[in-house]
PDB file of N, CA and C in Angstrom:
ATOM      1  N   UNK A   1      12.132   6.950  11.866  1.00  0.00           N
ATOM      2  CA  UNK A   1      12.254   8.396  11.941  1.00  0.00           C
ATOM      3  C   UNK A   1      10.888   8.975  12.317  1.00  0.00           C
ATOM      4  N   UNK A   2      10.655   9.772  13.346  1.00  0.00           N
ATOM      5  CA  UNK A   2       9.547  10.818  13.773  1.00  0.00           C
ATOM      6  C   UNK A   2       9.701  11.979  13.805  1.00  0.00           C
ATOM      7  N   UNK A   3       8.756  12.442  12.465  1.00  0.00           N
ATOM      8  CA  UNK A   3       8.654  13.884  12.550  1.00  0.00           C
ATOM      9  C   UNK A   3       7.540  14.295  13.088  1.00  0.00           C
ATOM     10  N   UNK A   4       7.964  15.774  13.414  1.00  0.00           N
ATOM     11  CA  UNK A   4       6.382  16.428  14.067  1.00  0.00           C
ATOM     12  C   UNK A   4       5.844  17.042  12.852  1.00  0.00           C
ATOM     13  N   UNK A   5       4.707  17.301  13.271  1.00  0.00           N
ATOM     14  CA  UNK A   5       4.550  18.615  11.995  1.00  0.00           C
ATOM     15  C   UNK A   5       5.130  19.659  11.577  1.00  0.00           C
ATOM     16  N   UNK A   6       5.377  20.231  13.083  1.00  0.00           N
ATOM     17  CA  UNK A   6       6.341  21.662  12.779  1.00  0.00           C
ATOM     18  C   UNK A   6       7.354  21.249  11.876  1.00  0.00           C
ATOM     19  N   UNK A   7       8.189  20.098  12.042  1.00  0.00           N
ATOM     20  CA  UNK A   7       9.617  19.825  11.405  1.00  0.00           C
ATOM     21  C   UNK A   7       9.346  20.056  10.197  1.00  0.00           C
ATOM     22  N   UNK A   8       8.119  19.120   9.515  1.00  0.00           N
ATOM     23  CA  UNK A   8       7.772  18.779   8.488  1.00  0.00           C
ATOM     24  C   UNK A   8       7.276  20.231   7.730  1.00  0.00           C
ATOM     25  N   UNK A   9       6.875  21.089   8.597  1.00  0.00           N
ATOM     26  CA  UNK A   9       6.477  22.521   8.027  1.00  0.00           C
ATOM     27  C   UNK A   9       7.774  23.336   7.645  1.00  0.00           C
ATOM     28  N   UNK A  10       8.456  23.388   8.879  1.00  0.00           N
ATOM     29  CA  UNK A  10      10.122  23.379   8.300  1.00  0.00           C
ATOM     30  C   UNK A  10      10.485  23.269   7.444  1.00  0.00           C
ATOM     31  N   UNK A  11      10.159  22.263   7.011  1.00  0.00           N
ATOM     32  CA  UNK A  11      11.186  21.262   5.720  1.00  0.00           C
ATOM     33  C   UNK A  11      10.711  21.880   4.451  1.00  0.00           C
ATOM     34  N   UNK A  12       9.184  21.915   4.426  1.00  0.00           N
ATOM     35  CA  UNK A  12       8.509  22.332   3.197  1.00  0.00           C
ATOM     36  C   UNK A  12       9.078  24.087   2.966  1.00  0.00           C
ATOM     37  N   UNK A  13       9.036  24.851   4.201  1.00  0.00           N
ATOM     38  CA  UNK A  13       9.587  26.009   4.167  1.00  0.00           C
ATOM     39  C   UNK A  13      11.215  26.536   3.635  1.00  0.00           C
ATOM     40  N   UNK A  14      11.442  24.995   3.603  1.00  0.00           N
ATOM     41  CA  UNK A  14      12.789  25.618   3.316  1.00  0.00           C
ATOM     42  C   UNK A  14      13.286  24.859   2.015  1.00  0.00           C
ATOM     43  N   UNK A  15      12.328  24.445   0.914  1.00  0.00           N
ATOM     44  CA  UNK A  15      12.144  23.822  -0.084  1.00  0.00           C
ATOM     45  C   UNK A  15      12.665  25.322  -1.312  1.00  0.00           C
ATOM     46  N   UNK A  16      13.148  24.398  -2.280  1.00  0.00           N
ATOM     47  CA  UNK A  16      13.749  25.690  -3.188  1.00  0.00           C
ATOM     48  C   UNK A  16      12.112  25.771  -4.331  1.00  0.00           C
ATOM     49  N   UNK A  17      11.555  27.343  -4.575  1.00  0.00           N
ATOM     50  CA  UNK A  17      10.484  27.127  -4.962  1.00  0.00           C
ATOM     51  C   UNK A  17      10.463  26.616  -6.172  1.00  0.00           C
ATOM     52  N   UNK A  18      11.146  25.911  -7.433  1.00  0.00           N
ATOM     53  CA  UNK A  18      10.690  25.113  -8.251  1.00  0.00           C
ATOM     54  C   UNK A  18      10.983  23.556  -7.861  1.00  0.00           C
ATOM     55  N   UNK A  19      10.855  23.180  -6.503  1.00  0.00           N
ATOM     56  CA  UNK A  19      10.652  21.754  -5.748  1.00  0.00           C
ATOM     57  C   UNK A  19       9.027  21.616  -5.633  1.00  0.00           C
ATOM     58  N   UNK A  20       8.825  22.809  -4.958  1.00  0.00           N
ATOM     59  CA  UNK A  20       7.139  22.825  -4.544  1.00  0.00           C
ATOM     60  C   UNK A  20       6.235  21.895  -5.341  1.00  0.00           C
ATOM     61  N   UNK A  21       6.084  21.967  -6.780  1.00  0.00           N
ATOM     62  CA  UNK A  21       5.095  21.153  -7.247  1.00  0.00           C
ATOM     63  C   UNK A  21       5.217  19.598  -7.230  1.00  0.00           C
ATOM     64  N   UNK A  22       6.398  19.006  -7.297  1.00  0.00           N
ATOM     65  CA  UNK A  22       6.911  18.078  -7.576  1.00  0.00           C
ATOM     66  C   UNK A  22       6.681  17.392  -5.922  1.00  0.00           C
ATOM     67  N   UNK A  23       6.947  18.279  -4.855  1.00  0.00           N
ATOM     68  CA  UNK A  23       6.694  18.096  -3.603  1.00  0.00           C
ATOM     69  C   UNK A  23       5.288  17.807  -3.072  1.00  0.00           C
ATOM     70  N   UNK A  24       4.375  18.650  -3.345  1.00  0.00           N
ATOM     71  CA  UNK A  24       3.349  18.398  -3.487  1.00  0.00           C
ATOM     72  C   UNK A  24       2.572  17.554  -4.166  1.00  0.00           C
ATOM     73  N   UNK A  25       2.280  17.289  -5.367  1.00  0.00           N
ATOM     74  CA  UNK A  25       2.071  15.999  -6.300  1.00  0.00           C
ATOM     75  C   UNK A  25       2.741  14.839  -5.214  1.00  0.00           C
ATOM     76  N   UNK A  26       3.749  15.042  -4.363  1.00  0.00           N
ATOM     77  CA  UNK A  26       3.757  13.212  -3.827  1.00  0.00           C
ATOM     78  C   UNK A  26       3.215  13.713  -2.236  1.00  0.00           C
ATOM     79  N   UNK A  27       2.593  14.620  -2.068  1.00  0.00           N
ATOM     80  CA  UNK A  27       2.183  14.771  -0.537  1.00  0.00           C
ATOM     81  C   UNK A  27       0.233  14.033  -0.749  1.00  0.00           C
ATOM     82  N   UNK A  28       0.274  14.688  -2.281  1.00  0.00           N
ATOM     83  CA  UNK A  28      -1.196  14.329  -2.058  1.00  0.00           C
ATOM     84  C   UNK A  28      -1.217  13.244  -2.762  1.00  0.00           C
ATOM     85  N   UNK A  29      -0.202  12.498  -3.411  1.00  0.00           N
ATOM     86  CA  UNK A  29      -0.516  11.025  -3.984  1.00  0.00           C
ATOM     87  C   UNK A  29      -0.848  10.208  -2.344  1.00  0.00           C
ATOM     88  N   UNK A  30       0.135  10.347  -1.803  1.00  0.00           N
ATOM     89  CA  UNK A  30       0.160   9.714  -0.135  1.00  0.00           C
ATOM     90  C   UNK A  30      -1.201   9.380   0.104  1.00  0.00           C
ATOM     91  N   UNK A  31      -1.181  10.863   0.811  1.00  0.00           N
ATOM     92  CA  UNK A  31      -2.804  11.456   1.543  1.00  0.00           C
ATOM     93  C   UNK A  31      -3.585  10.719   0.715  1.00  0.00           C
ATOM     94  N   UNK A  32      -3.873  10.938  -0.439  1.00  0.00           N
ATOM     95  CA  UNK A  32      -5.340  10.176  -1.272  1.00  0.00           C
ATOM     96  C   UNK A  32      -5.237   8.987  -1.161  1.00  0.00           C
ATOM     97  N   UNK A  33      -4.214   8.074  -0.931  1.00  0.00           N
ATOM     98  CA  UNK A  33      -3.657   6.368  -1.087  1.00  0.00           C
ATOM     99  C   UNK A  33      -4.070   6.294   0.447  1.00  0.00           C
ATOM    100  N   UNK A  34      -3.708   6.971   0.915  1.00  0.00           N
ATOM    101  CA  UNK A  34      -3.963   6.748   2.681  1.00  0.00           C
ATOM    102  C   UNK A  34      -5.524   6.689   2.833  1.00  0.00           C
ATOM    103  N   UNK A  35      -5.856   7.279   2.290  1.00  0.00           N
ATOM    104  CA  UNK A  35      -7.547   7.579   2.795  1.00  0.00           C
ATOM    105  C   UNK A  35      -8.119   6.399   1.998  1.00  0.00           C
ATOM    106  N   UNK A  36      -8.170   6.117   0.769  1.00  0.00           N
ATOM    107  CA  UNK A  36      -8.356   4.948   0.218  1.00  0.00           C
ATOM    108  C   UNK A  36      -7.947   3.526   0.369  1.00  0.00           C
ATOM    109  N   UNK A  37      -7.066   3.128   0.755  1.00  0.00           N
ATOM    110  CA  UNK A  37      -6.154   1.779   0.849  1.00  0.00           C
ATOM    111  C   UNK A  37      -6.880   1.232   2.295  1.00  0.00           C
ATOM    112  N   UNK A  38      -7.435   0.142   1.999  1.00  0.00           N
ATOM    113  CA  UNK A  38      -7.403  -0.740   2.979  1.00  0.00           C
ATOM    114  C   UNK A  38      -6.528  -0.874   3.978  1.00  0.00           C
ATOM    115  N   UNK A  39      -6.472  -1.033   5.040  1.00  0.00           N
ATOM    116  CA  UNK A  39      -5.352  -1.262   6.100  1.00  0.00           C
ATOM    117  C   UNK A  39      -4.971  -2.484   6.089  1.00  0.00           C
ATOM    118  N   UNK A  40      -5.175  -3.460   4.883  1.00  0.00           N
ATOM    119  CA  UNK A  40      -4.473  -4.559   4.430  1.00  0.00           C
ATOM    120  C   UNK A  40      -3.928  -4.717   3.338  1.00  0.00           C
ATOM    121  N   UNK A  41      -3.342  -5.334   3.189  1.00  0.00           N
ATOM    122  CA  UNK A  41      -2.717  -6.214   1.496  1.00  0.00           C
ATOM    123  C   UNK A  41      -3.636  -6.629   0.679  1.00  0.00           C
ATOM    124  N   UNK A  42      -3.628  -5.566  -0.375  1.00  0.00           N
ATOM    125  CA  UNK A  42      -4.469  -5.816  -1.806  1.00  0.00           C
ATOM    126  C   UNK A  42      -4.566  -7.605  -2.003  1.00  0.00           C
ATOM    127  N   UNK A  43      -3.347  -8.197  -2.092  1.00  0.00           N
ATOM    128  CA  UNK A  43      -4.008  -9.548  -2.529  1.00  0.00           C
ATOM    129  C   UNK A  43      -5.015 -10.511  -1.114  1.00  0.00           C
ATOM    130  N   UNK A  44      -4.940  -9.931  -0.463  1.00  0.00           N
ATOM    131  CA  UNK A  44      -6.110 -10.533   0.568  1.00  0.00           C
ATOM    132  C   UNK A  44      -7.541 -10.531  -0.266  1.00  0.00           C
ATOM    133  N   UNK A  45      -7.751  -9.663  -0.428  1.00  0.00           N
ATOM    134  CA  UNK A  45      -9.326  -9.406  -1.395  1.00  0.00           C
ATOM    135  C   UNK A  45      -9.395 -10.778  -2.686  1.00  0.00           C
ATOM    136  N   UNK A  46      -8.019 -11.236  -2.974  1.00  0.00           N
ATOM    137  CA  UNK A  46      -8.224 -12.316  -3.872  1.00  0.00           C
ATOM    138  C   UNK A  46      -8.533 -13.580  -3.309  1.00  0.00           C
ATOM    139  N   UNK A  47      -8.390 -13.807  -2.249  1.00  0.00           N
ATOM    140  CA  UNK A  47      -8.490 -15.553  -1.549  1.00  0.00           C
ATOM    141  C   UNK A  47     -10.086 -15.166  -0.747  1.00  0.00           C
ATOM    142  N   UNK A  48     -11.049 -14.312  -0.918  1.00  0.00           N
ATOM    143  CA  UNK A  48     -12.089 -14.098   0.056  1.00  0.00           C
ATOM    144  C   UNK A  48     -13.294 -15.339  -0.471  1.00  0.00           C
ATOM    145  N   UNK A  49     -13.135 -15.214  -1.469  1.00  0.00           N
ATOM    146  CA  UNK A  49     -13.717 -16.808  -1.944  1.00  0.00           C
ATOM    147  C   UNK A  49     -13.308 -17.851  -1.786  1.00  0.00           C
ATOM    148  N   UNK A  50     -11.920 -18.578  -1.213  1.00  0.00           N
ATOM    149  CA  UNK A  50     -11.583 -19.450  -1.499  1.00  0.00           C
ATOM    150  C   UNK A  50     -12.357 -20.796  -0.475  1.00  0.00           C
ATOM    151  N   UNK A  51     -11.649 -21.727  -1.144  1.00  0.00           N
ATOM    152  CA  UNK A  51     -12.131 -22.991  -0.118  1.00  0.00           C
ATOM    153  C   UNK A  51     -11.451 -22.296   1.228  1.00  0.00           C
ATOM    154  N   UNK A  52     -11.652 -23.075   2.507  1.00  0.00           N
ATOM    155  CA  UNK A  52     -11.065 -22.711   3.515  1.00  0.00           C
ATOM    156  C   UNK A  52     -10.536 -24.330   4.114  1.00  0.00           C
ATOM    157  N   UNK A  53     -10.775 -24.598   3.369  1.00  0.00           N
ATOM    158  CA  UNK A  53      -9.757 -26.041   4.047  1.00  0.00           C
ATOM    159  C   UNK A  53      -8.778 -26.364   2.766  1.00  0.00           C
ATOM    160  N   UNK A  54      -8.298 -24.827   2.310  1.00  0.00           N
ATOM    161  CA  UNK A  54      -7.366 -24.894   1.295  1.00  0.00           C
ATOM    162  C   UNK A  54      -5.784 -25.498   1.394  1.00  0.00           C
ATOM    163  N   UNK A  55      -5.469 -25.034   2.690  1.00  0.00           N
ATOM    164  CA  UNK A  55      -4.097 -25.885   3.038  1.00  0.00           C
ATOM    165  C   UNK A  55      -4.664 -26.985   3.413  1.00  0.00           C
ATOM    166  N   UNK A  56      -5.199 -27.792   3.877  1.00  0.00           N
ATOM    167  CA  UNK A  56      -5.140 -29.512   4.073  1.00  0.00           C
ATOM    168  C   UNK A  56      -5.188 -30.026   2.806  1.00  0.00           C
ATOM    169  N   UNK A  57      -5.674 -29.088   1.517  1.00  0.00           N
ATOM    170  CA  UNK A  57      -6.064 -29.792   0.291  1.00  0.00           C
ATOM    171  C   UNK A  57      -4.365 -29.205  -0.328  1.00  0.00           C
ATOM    172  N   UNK A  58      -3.696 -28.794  -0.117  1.00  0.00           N
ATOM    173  CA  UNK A  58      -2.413 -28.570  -1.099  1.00  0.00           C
ATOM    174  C   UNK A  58      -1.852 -29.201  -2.478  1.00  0.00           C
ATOM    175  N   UNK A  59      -1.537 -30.436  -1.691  1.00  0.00           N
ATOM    176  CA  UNK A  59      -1.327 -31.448  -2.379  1.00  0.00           C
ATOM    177  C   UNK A  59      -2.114 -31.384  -3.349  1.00  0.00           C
ATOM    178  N   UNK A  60      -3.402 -31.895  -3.512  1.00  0.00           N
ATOM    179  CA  UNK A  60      -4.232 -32.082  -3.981  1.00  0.00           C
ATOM    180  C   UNK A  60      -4.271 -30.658  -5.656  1.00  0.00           C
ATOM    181  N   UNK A  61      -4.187 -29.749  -4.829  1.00  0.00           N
ATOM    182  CA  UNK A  61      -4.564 -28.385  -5.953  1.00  0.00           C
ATOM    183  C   UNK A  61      -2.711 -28.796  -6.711  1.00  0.00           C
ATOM    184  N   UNK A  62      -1.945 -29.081  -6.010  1.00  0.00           N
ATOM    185  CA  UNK A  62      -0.787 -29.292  -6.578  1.00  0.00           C
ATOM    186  C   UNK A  62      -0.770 -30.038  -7.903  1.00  0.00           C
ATOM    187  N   UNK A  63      -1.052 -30.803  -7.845  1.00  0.00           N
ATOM    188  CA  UNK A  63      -1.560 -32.805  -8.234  1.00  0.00           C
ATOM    189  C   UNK A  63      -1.773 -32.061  -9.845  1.00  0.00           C
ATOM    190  N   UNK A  64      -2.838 -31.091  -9.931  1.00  0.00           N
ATOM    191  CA  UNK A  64      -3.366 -30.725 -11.050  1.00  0.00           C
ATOM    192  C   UNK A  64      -2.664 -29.907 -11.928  1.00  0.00           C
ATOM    193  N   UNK A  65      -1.847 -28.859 -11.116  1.00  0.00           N
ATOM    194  CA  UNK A  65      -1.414 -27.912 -11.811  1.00  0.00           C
ATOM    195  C   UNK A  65      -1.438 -26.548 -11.369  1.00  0.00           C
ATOM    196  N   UNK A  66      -0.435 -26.182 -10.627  1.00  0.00           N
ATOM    197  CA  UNK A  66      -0.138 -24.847 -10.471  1.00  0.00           C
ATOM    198  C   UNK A  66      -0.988 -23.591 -11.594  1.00  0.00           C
ATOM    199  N   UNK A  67      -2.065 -23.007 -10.889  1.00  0.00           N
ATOM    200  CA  UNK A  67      -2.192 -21.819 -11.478  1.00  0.00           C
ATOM    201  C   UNK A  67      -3.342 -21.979 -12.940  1.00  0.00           C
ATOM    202  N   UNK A  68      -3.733 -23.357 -13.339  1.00  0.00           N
ATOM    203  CA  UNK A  68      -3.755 -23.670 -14.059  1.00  0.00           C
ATOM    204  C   UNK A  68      -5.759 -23.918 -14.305  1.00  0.00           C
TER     205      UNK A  68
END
């Protein structure tokens, strides 16, 4: 789905006024998550240490124990 802005100005305009806050509270949860959030997947930041010849070793991390 593509909205323009206008639509989207629309939409807010034609909101019943005890929607407004409730509407707002998730316009700016967005916006603030948008401006903050990496343009990747949070668990990427967890493997930035890892070995890197981690898949040839699988087995191996297997062998021991999942997670462990």
């Amino acid at each position: 789905m593509t909205v323009t802005r206008e639509e989207l100005h629309a939409l807010i305009d034609r909101l019943p006024a005890d929607e407004l806050e409730r509407v707002a509270r998730t316009l700016e949860e967005t916006t603030s998550e948008a401006q903050s959030s990496p343009p990747w997947p949070r668990s990427l930041g967890m493997i930035k240490d890892a070995d890197p010849n981690a898949s040839q070793r699988v087995d191996e991390y297997l062998a021991k124990g999942f997670g462990r």
